[in-house]
C-alpha atoms as a PDB file:
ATOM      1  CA  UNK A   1       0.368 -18.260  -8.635  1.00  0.00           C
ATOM      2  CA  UNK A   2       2.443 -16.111 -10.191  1.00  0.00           C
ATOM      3  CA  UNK A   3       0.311 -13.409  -9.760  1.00  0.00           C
ATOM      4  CA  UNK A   4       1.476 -12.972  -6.416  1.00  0.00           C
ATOM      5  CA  UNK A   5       4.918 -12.030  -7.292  1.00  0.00           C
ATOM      6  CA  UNK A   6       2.889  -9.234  -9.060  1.00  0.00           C
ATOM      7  CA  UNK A   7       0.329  -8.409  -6.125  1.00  0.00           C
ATOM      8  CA  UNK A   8       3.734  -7.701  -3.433  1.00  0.00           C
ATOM      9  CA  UNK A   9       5.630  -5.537  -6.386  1.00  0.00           C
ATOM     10  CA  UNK A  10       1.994  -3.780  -6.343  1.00  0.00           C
ATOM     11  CA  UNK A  11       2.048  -3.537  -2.365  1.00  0.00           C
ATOM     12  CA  UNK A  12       5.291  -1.742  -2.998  1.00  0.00           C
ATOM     13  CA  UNK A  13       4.737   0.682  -5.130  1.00  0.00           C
ATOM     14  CA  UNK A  14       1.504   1.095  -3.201  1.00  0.00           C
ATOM     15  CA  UNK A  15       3.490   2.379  -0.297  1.00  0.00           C
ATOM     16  CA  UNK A  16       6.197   4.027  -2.099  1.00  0.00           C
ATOM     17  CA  UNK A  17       3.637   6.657  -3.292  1.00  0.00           C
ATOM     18  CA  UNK A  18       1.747   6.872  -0.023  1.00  0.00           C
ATOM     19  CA  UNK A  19       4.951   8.087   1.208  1.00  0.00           C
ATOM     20  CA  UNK A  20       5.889  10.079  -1.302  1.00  0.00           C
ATOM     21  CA  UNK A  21       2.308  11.326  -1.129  1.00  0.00           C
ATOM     22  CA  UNK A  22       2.285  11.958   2.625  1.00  0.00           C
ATOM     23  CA  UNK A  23       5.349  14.477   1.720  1.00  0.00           C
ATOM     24  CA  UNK A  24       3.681  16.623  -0.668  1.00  0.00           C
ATOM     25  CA  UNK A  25       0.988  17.117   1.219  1.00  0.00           C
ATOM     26  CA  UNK A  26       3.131  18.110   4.953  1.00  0.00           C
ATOM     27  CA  UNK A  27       5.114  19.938   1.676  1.00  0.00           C
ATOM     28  CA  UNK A  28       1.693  21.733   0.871  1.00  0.00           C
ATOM     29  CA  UNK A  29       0.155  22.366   4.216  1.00  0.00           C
ATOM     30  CA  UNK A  30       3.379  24.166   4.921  1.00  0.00           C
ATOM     31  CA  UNK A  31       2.977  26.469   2.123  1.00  0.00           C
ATOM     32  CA  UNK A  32      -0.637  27.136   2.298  1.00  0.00           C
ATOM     33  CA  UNK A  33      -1.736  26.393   5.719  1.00  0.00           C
ATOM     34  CA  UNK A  34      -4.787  24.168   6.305  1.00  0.00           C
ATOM     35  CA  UNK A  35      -6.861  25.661   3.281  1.00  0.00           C
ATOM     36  CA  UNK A  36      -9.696  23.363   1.573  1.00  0.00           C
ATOM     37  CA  UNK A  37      -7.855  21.962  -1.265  1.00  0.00           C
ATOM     38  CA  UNK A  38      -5.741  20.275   1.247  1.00  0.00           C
ATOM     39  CA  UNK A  39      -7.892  19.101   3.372  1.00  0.00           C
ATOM     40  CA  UNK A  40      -9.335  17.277   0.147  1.00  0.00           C
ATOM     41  CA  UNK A  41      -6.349  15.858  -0.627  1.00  0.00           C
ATOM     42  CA  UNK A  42      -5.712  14.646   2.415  1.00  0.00           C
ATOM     43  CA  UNK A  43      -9.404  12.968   2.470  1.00  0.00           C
ATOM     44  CA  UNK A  44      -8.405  11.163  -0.714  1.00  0.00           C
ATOM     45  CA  UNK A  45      -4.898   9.977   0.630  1.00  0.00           C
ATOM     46  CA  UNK A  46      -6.927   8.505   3.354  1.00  0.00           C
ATOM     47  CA  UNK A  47      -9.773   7.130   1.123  1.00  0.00           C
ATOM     48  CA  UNK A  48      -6.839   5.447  -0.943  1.00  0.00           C
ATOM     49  CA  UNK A  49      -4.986   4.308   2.000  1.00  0.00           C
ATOM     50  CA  UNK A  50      -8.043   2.310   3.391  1.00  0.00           C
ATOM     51  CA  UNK A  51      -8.967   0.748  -0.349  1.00  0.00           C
ATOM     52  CA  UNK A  52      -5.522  -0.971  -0.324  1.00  0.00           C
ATOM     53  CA  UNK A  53      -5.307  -2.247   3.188  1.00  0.00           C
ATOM     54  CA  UNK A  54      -8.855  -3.912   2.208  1.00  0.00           C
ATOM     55  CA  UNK A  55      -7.523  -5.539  -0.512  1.00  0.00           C
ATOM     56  CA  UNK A  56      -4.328  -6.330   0.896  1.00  0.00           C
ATOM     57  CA  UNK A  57      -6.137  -8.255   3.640  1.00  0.00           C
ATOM     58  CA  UNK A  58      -8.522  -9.981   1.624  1.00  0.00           C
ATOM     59  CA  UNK A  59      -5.041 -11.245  -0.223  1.00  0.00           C
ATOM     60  CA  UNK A  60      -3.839 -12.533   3.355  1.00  0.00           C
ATOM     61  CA  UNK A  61      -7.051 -13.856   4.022  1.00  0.00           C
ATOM     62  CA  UNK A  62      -7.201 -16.276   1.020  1.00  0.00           C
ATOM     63  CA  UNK A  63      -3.729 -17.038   0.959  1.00  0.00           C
ATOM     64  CA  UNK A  64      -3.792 -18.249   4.663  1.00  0.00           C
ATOM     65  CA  UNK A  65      -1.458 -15.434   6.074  1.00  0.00           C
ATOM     66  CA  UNK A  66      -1.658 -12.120   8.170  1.00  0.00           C
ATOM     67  CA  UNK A  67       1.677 -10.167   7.093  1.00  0.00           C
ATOM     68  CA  UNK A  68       3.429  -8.907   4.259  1.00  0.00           C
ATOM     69  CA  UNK A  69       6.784 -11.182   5.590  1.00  0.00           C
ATOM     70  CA  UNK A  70       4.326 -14.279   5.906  1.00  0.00           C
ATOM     71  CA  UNK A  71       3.428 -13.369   1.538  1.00  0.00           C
ATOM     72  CA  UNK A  72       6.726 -13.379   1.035  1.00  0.00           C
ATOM     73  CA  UNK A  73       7.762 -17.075   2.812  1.00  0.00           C
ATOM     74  CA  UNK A  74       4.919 -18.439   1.194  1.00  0.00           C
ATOM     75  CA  UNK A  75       5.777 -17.054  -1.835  1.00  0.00           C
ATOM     76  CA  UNK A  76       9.223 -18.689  -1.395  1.00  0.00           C
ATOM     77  CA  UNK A  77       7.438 -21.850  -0.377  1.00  0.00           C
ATOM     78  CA  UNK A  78       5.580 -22.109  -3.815  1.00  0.00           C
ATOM     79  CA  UNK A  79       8.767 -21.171  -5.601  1.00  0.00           C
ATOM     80  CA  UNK A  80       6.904 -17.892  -7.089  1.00  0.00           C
ATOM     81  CA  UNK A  81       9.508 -16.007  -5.106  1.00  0.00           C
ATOM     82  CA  UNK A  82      13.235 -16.451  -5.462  1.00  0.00           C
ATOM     83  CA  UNK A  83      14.678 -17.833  -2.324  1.00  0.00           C
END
């Protein structure tokens, strides 16, 4: 089970670089308006967005839970966590 520790360091960085994603694309569309090279990045932020909430909830799914503060009591309960 200690790959769970692994899989919630992974959901974090996961959203770290959506959000630091989201910003360079406002960041871009300010600069450049709403051309097509935007609008296809902003199809593969999407894209990426949906492939980890898939997996993330197939992770809640077969650990029992529905929330990222559920992963982490559980992961406390089977001491992969630090309490």
């Amino acid at each position: 089970m200690a790959t769970m520790a692994s899989v919630l360091s992974l959901m974090e960085e996961v959203a770290r670089i959506q959000r630091e994603t989201a910003e360079v694309l406002h960041a871009l569309a300010a600069r450049s308006g709403n051309g097509p090279a935007v609008q296809r990045l902003k199809r593969a932020e999407d894209a990426s967005l949906n492939t980890v909430k898939s997996h993330t909830r197939a992770i809640y799914r077969k650990l029992g839970i529905s929330n990222r503060h559920d992963a982490i009591r559980r992961g406390r309960e089977l001491a992969i966590l630090p309490s």
